[in-house]
C-alpha atoms as a PDB file:
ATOM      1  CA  UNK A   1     -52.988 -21.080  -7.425  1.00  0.00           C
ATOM      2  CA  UNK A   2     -52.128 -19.146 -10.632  1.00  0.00           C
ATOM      3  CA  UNK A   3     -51.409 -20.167 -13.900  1.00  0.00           C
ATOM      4  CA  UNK A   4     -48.025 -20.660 -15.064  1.00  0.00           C
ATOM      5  CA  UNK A   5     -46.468 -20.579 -18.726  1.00  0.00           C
ATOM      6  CA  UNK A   6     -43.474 -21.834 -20.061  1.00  0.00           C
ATOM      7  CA  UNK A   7     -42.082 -21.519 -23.127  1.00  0.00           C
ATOM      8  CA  UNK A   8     -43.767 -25.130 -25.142  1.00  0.00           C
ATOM      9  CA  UNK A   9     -46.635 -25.890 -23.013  1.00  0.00           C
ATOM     10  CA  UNK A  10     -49.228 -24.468 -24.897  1.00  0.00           C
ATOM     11  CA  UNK A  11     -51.875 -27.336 -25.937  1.00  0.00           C
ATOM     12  CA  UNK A  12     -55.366 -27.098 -26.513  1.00  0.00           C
ATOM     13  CA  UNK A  13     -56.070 -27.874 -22.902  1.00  0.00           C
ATOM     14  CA  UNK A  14     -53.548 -25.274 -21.164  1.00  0.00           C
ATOM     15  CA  UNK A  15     -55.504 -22.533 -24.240  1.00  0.00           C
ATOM     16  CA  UNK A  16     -58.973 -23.882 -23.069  1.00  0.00           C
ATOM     17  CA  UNK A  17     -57.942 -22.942 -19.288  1.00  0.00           C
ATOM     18  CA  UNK A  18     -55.983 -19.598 -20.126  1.00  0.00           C
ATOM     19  CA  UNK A  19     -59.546 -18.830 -22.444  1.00  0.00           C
ATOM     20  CA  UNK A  20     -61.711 -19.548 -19.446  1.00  0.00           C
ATOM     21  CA  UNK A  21     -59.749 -17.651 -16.690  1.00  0.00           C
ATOM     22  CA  UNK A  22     -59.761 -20.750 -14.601  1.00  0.00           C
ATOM     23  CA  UNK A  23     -56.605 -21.213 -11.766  1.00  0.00           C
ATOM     24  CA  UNK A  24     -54.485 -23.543 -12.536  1.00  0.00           C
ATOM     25  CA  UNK A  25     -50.713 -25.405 -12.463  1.00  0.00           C
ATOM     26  CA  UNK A  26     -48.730 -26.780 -14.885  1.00  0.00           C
ATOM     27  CA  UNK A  27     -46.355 -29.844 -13.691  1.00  0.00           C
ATOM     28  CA  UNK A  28     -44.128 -31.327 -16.470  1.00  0.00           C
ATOM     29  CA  UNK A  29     -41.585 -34.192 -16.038  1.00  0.00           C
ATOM     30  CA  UNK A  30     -39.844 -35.997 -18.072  1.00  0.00           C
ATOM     31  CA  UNK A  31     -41.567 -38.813 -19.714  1.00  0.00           C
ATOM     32  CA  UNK A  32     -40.033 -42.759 -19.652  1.00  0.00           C
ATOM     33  CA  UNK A  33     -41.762 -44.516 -22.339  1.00  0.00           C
ATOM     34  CA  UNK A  34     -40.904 -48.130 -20.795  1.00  0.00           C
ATOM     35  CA  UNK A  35     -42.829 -46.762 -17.757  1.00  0.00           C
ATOM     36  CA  UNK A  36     -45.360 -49.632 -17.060  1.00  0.00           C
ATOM     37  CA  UNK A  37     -48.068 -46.666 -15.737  1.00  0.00           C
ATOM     38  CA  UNK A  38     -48.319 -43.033 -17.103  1.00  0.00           C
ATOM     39  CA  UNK A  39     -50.659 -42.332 -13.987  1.00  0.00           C
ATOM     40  CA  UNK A  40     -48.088 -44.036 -11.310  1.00  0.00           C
ATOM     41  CA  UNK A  41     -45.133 -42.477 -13.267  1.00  0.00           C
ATOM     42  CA  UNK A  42     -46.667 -39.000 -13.119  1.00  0.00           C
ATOM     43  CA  UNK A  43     -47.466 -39.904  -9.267  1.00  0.00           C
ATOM     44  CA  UNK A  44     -43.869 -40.669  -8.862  1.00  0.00           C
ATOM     45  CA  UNK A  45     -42.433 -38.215 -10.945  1.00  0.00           C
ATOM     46  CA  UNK A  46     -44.192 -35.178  -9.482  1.00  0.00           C
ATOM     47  CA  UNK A  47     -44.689 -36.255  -5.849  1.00  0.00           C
ATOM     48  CA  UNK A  48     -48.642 -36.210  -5.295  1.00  0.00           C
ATOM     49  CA  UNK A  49     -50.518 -38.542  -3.648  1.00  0.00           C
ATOM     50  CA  UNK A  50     -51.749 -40.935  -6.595  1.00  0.00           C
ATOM     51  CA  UNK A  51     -55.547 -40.613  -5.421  1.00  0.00           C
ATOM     52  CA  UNK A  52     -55.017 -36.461  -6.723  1.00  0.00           C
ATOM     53  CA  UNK A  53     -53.698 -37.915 -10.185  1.00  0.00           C
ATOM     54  CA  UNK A  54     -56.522 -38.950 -12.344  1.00  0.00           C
ATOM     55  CA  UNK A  55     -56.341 -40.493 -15.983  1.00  0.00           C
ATOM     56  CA  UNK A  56     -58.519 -39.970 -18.844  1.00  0.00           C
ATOM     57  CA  UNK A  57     -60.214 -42.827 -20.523  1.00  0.00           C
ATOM     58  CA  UNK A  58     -61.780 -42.694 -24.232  1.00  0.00           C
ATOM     59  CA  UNK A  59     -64.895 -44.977 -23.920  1.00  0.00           C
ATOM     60  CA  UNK A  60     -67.239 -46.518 -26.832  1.00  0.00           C
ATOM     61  CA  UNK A  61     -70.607 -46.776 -26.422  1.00  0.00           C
ATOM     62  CA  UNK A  62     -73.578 -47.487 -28.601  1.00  0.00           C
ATOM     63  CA  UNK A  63     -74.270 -44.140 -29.799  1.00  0.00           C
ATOM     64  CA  UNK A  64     -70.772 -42.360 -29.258  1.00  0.00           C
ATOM     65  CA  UNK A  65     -67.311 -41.901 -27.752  1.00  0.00           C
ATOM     66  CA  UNK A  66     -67.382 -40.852 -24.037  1.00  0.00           C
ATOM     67  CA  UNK A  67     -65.123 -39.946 -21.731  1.00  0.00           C
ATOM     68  CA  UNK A  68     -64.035 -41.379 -18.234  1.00  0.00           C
ATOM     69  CA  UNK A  69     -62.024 -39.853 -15.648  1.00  0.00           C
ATOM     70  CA  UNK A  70     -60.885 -41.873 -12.750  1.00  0.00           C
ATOM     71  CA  UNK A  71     -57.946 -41.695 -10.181  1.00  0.00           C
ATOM     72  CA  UNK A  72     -54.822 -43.584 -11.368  1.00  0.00           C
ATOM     73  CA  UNK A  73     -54.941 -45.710  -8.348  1.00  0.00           C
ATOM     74  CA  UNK A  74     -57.935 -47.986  -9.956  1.00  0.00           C
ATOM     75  CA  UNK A  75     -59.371 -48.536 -12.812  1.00  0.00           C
ATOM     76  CA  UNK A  76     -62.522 -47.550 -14.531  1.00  0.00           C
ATOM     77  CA  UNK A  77     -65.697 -49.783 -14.197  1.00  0.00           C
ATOM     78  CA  UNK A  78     -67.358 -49.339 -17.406  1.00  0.00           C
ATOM     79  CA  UNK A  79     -70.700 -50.929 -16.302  1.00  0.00           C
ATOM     80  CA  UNK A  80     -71.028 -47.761 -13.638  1.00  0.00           C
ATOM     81  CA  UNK A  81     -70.004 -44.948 -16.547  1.00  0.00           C
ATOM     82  CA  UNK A  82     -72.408 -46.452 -18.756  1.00  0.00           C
ATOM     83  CA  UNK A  83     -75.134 -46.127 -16.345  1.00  0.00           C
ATOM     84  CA  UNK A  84     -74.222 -42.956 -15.421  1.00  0.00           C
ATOM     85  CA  UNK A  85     -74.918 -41.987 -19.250  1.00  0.00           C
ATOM     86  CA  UNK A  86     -77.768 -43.786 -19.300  1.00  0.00           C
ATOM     87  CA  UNK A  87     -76.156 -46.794 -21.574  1.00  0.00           C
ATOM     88  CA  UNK A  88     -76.340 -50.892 -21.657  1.00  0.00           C
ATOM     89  CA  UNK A  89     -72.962 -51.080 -21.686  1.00  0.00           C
ATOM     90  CA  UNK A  90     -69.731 -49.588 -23.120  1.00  0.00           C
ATOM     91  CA  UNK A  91     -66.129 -50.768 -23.831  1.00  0.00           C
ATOM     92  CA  UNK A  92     -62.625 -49.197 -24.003  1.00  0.00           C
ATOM     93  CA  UNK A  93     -62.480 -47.174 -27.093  1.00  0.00           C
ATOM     94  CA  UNK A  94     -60.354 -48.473 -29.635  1.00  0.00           C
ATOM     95  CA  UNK A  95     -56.760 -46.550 -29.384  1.00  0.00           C
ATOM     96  CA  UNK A  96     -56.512 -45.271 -33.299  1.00  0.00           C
ATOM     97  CA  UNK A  97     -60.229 -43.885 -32.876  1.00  0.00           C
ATOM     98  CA  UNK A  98     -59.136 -41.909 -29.239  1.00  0.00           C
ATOM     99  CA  UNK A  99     -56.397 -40.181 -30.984  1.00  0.00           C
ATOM    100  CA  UNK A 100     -58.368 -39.046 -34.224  1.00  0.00           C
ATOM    101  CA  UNK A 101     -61.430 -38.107 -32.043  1.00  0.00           C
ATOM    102  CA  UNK A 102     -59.424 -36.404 -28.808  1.00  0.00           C
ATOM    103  CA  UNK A 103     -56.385 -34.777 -30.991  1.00  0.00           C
ATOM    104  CA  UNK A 104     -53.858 -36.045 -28.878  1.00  0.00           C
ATOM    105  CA  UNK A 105     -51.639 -38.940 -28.442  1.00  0.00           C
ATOM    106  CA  UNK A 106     -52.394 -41.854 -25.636  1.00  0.00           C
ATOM    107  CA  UNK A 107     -50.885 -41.065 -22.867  1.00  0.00           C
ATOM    108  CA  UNK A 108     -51.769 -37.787 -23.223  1.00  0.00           C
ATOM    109  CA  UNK A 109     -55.142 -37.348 -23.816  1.00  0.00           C
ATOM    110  CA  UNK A 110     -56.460 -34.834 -21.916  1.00  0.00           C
ATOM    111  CA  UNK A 111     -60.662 -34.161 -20.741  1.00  0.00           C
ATOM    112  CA  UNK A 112     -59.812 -30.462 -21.467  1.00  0.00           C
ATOM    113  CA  UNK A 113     -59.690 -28.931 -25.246  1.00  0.00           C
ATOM    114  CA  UNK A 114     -60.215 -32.416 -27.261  1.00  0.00           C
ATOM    115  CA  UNK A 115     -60.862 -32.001 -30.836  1.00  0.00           C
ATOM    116  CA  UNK A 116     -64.432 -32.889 -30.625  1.00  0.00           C
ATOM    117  CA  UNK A 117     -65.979 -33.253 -27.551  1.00  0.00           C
ATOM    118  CA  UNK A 118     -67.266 -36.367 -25.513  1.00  0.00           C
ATOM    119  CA  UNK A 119     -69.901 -36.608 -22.824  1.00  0.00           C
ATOM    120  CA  UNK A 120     -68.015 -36.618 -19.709  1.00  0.00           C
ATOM    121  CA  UNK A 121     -68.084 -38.813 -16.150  1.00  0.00           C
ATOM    122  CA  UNK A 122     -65.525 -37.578 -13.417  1.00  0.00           C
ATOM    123  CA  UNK A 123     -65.612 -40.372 -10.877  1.00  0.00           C
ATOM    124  CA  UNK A 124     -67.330 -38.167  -7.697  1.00  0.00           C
ATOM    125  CA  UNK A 125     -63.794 -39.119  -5.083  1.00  0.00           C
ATOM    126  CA  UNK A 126     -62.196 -36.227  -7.187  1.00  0.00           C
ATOM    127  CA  UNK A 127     -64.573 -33.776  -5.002  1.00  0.00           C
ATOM    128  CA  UNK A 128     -63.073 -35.013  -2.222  1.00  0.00           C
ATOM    129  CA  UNK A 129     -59.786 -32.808  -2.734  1.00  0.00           C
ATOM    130  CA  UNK A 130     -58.987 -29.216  -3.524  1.00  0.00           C
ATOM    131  CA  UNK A 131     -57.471 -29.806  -6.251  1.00  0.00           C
ATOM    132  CA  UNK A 132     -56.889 -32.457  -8.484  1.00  0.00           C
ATOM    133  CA  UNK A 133     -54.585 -33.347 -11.853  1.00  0.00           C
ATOM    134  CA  UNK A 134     -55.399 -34.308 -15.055  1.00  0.00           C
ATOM    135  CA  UNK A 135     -52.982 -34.671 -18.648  1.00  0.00           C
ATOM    136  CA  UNK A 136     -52.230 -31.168 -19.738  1.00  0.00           C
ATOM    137  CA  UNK A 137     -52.185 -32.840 -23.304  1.00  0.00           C
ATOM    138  CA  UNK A 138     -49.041 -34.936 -24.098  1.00  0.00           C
ATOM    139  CA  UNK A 139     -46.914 -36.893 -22.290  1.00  0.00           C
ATOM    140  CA  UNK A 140     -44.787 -35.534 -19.138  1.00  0.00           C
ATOM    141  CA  UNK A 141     -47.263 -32.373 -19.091  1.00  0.00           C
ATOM    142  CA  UNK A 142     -50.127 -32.471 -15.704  1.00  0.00           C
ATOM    143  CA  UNK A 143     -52.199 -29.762 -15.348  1.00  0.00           C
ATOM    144  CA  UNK A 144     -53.429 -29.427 -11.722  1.00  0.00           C
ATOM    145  CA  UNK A 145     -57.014 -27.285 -11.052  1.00  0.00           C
ATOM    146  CA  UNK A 146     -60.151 -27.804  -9.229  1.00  0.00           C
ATOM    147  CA  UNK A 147     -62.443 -30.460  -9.747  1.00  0.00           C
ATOM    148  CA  UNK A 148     -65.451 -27.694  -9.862  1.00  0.00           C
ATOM    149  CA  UNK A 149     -63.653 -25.657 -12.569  1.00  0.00           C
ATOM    150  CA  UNK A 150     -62.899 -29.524 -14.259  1.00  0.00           C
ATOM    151  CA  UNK A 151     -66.593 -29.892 -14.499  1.00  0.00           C
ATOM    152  CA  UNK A 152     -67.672 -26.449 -15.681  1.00  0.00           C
ATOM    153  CA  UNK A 153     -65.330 -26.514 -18.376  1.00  0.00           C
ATOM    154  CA  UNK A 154     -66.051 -29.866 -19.562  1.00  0.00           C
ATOM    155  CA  UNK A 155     -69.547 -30.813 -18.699  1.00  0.00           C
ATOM    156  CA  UNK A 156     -68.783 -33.697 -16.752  1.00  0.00           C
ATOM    157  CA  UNK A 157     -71.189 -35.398 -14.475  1.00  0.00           C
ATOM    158  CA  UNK A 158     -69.973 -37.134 -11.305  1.00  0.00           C
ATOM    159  CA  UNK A 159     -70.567 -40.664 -10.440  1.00  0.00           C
ATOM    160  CA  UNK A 160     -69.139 -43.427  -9.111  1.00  0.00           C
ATOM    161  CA  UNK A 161     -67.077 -44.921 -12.014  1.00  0.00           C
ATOM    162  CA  UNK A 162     -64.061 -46.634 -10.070  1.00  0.00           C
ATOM    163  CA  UNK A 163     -63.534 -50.075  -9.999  1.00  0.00           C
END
């Protein structure tokens, strides 16, 4: 796997990846905003199994923002990420607050290159594949790479955070 350019898909994420030297894919489509899903529509729209497709989750917690990554085929079980972190509890982050912390839009936020950085659970089935994909940073735009290099770059910890 090699990385691929095209003209307009710079974002923070593709320039953390291109910075680090890490392999990886871009995969645009064209974005439907009365699409019910953005993780089924990019599972659709780009032909991968929906278990390689994961979707990135602002989370508030007592002290902090955090992040969850989970495949798009459940949903995240914010008991488990808070233990993970070593929390009580923790609740979806409000949207407004994701934006301004993350730098980009929902929909689109993306683990990789986020305006300020968030502790970080990857739910552990993501080790279960060679590769896996993750929002390149706006809408229509997946970025497919390993879940090692996913973890190195972002300082995730794996656990089991899927509902």
């Amino acid at each position: 796997m090699s990385s691929r350019k095209k003209h307009g898909t710079g974002t923070p994420a593709t320039l953390v990846l291109e910075t680090a030297g890490v392999p990886f894919m871009l995969h645009g489509y064209d974005h439907n905003p009365r699409h019910p899903s953005f993780g089924q529509e990019a599972a659709e729209s780009l032909g991968f199994a929906p278990e390689r497709i994961f979707k990135t989750l602002m989370i508030q917690l007592a002290d902090g923002m955090a992040v969850g990554i989970v495949p798009v085929t459940g949903t995240l079980d914010l008991k488990a990420l808070a233990t993970a972190l070593g929390q009580k509890k923790a609740a979806m982050a409000d949207p407004a607050a994701a934006q301004r912390r993350t730098g980009y839009v929902l929909g689109g936020i993306s683990p990789l290159g986020q305006r300020t950085p968030s502790p970080t659970v990857l739910d552990s089935s993501a080790t279960e594949h060679g590769t896996i994909l993750v929002s390149g940073g706006r809408r229509g735009l997946d970025v497919e790479l390993s879940p090692a290099d996913l973890i190195r770059l972002t300082g995730a910890i794996t656990a089991s955070i899927r509902a």
